[in-house]
N, C-alpha and C. Protein backbone atom coordinates (compact mmCIF):
# COMPACT_ATOMS: atom_id res chain seq x y z
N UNK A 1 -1.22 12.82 1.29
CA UNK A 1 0.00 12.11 1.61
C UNK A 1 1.01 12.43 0.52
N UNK A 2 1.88 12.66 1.07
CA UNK A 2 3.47 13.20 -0.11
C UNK A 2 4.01 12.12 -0.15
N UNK A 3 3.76 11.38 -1.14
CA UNK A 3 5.08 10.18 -1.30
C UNK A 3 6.22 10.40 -2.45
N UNK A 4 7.17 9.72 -2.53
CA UNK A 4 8.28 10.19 -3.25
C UNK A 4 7.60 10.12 -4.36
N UNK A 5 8.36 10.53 -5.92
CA UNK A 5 8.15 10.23 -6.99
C UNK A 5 7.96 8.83 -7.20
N UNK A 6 9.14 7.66 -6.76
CA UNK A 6 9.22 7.13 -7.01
C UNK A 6 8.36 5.81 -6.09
N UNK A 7 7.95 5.87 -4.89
CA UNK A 7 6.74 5.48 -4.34
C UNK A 7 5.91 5.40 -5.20
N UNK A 8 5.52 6.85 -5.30
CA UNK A 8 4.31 7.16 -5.87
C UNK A 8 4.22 6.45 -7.25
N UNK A 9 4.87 6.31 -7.66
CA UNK A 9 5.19 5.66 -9.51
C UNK A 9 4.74 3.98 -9.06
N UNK A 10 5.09 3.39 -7.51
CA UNK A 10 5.00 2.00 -7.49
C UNK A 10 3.73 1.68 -7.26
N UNK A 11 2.87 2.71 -6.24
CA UNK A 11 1.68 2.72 -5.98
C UNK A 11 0.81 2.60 -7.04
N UNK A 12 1.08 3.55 -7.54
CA UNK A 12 -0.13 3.17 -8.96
C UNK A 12 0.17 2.37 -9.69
N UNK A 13 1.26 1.81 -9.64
CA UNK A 13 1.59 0.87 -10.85
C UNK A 13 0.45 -0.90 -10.24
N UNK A 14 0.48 -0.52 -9.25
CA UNK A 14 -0.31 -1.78 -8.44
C UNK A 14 -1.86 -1.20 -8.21
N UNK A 15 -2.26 0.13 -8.11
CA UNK A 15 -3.37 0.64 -7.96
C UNK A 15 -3.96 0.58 -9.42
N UNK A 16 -3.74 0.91 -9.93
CA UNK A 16 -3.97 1.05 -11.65
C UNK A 16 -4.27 0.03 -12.46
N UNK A 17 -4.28 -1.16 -11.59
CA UNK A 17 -4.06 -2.57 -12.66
C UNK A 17 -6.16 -2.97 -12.31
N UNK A 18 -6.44 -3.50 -13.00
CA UNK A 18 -8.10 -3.80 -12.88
C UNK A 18 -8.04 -4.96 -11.71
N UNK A 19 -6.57 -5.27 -11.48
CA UNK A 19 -6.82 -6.81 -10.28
C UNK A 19 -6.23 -6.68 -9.15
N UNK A 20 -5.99 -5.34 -8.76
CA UNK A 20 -5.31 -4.85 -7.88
C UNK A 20 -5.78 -5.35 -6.14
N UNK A 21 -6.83 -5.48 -6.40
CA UNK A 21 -7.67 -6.05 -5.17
C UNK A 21 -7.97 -7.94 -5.05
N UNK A 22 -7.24 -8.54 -5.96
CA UNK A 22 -7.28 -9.65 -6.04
C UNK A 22 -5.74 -10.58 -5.10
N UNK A 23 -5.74 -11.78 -5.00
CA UNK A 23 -4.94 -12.16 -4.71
C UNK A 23 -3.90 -12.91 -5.15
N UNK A 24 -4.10 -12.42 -7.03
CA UNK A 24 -3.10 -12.84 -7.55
C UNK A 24 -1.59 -12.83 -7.13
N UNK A 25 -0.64 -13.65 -7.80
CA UNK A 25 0.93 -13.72 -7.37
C UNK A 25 1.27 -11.61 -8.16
N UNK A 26 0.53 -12.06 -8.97
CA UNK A 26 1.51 -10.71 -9.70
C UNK A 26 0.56 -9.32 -9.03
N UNK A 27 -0.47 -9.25 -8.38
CA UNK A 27 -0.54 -8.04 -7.97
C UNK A 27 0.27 -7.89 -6.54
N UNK A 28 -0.21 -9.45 -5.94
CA UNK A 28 0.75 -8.97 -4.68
C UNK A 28 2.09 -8.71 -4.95
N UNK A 29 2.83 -9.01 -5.76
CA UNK A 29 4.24 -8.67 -6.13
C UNK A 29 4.15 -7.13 -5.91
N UNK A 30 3.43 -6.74 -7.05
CA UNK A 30 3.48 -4.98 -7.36
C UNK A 30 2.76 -4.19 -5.72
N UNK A 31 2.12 -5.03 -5.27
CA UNK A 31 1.86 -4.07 -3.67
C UNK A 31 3.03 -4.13 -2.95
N UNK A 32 4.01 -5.35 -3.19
CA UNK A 32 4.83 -5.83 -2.17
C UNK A 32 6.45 -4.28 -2.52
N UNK A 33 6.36 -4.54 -4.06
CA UNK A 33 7.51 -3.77 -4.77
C UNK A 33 6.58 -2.29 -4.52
N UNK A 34 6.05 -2.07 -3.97
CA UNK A 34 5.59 -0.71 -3.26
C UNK A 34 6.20 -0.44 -1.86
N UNK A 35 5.65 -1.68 -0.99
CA UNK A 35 5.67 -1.24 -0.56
C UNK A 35 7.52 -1.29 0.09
N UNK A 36 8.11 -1.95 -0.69
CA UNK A 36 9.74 -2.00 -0.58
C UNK A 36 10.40 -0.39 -0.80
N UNK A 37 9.82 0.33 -1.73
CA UNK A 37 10.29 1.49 -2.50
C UNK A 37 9.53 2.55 -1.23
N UNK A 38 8.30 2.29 -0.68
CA UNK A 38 8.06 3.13 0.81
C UNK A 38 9.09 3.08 1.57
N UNK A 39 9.38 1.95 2.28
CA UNK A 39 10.08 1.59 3.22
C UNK A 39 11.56 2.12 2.55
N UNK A 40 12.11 2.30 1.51
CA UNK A 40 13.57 2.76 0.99
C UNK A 40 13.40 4.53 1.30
N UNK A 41 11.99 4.84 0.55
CA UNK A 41 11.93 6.05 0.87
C UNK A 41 11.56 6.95 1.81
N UNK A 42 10.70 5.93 2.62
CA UNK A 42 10.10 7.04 3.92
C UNK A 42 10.23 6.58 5.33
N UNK A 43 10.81 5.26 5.47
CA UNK A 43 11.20 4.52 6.49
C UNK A 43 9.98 3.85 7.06
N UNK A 44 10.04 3.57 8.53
CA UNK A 44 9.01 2.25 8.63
C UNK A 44 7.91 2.87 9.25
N UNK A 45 7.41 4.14 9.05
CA UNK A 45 5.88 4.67 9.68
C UNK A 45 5.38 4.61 8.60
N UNK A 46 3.81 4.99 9.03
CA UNK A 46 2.66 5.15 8.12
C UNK A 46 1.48 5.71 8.25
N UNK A 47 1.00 6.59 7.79
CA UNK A 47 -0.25 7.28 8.09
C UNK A 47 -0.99 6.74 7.31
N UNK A 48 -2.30 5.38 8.39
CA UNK A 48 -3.06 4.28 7.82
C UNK A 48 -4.07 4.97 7.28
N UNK A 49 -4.31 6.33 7.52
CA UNK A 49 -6.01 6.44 7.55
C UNK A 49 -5.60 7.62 6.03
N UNK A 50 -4.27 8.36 5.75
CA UNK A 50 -4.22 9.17 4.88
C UNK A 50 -4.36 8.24 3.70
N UNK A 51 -3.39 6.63 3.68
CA UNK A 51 -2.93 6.21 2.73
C UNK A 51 -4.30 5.36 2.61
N UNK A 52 -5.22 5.04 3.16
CA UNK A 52 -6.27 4.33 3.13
C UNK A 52 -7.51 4.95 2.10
N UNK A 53 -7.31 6.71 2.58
CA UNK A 53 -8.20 7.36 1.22
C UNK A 53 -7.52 7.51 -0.44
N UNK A 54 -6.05 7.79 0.03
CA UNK A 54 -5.24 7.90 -1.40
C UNK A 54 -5.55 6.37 -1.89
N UNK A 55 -5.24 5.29 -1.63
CA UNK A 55 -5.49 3.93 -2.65
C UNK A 55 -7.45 4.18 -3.01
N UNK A 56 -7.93 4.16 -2.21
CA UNK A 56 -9.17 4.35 -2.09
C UNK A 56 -9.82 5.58 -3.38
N UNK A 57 -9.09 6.68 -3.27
CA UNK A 57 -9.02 7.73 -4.60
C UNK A 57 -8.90 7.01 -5.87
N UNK A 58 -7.58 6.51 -5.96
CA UNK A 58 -6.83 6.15 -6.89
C UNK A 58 -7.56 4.69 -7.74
N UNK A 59 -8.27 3.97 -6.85
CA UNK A 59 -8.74 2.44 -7.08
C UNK A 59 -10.34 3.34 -7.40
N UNK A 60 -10.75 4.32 -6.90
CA UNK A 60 -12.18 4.83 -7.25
C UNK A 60 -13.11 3.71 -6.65
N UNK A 61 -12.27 3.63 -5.34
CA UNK A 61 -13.29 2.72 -4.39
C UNK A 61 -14.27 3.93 -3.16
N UNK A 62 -15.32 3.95 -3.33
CA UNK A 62 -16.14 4.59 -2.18
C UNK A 62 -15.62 4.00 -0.66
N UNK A 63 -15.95 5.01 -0.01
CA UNK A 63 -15.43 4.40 1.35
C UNK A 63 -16.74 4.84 2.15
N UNK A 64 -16.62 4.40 3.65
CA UNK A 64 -17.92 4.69 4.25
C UNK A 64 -18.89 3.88 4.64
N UNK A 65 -19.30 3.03 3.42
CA UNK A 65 -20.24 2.09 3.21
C UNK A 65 -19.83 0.91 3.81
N UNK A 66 -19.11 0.28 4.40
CA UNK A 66 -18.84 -1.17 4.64
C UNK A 66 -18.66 -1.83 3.42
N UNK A 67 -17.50 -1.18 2.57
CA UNK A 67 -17.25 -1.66 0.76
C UNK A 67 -16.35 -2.95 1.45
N UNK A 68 -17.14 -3.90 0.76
CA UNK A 68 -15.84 -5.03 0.20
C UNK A 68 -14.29 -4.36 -0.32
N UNK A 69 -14.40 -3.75 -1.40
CA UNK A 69 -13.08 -3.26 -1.36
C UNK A 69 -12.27 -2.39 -0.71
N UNK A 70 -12.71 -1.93 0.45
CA UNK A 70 -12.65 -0.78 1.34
C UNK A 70 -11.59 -1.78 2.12
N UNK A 71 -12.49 -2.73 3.10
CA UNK A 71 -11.55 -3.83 3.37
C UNK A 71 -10.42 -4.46 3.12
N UNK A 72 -10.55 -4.45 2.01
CA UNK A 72 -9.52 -4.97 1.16
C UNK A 72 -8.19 -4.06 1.47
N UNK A 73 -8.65 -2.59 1.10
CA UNK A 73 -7.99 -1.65 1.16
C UNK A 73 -7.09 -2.01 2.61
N UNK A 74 -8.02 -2.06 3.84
CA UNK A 74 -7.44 -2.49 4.84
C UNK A 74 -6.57 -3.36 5.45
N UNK A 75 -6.71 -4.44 5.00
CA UNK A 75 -6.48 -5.71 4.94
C UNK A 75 -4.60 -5.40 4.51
N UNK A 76 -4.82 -4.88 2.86
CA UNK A 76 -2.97 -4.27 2.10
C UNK A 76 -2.39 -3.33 3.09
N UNK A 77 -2.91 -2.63 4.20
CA UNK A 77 -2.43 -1.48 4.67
C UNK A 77 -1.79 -2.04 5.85
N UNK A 78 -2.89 -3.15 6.44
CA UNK A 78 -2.40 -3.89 7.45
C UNK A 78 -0.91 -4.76 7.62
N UNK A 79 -1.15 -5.53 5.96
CA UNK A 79 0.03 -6.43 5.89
C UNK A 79 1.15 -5.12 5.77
N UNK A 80 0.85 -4.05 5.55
CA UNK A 80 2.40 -3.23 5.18
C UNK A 80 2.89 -2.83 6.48
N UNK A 81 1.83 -2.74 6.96
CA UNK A 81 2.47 -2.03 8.42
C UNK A 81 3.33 -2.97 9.17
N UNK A 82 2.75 -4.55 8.99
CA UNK A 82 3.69 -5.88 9.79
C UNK A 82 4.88 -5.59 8.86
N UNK A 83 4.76 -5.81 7.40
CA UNK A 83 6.15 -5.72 7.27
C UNK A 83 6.94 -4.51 7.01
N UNK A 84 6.54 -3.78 7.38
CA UNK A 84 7.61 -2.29 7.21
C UNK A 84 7.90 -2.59 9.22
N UNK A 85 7.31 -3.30 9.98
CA UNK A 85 7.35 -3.53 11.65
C UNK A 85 8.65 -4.81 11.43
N UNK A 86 8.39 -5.74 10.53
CA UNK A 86 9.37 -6.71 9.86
C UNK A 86 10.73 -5.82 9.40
N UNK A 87 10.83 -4.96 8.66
CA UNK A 87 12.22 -4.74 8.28
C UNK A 87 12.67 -3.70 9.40
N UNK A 88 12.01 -2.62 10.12
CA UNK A 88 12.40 -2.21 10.97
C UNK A 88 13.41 -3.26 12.53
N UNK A 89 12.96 -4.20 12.51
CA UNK A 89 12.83 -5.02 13.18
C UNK A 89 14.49 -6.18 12.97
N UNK A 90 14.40 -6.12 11.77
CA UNK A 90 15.53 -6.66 10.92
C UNK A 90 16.44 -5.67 10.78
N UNK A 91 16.51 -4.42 11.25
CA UNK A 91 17.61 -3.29 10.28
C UNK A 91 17.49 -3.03 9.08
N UNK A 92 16.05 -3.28 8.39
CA UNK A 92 15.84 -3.07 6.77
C UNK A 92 15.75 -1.65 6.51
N UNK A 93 15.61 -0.65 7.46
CA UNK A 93 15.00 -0.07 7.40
C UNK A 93 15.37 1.16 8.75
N UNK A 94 16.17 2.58 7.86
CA UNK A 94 16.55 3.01 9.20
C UNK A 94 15.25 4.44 9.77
């Protein structure tokens, strides 16, 4: 997956943290300020299954297995897709 520089800089900044898979206020912030800087840069699609191995790379989560954090993985990909479906929806997003 090619994401901008600057995507890419938000992604890990939320992938990279040891609580990234938690449901703290401050990681969801940094998934959320991702996924704002997607939606600025690539508009409101998403390739679930590319971006599902890149966090999955990046978090050095195994996939395959029925991982708890695999899910998880799913779960962040899911909420992005409602709201990148949310700002499309709104004009956030051309």
């Amino acid at each position: 997956m090619n994401l901008s520089t600057e995507s890419e800089a938000k992604l890990a900044n939320w992938a990279n943290t040891d609580t990234w898979h938690s449901n703290h206020d401050l990681d969801l912030h940094r998934f959320f300020k991702f996924i704002n800087q997607y939606a600025n840069d690539h508009g409101h699609l998403v390739d679930e299954s590319i971006l599902k191995d890149k966090i999955a790379s990046m978090t050095n989560t195994p996939t395959g297995n029925d991982n708890t954090l695999e899910d998880i993985i799913r779960k962040r990909i899911s909420l992005m897709v409602e709201i990148l479906d949310f700002f499309k929806c709104n004009g956030q997003v051309t």
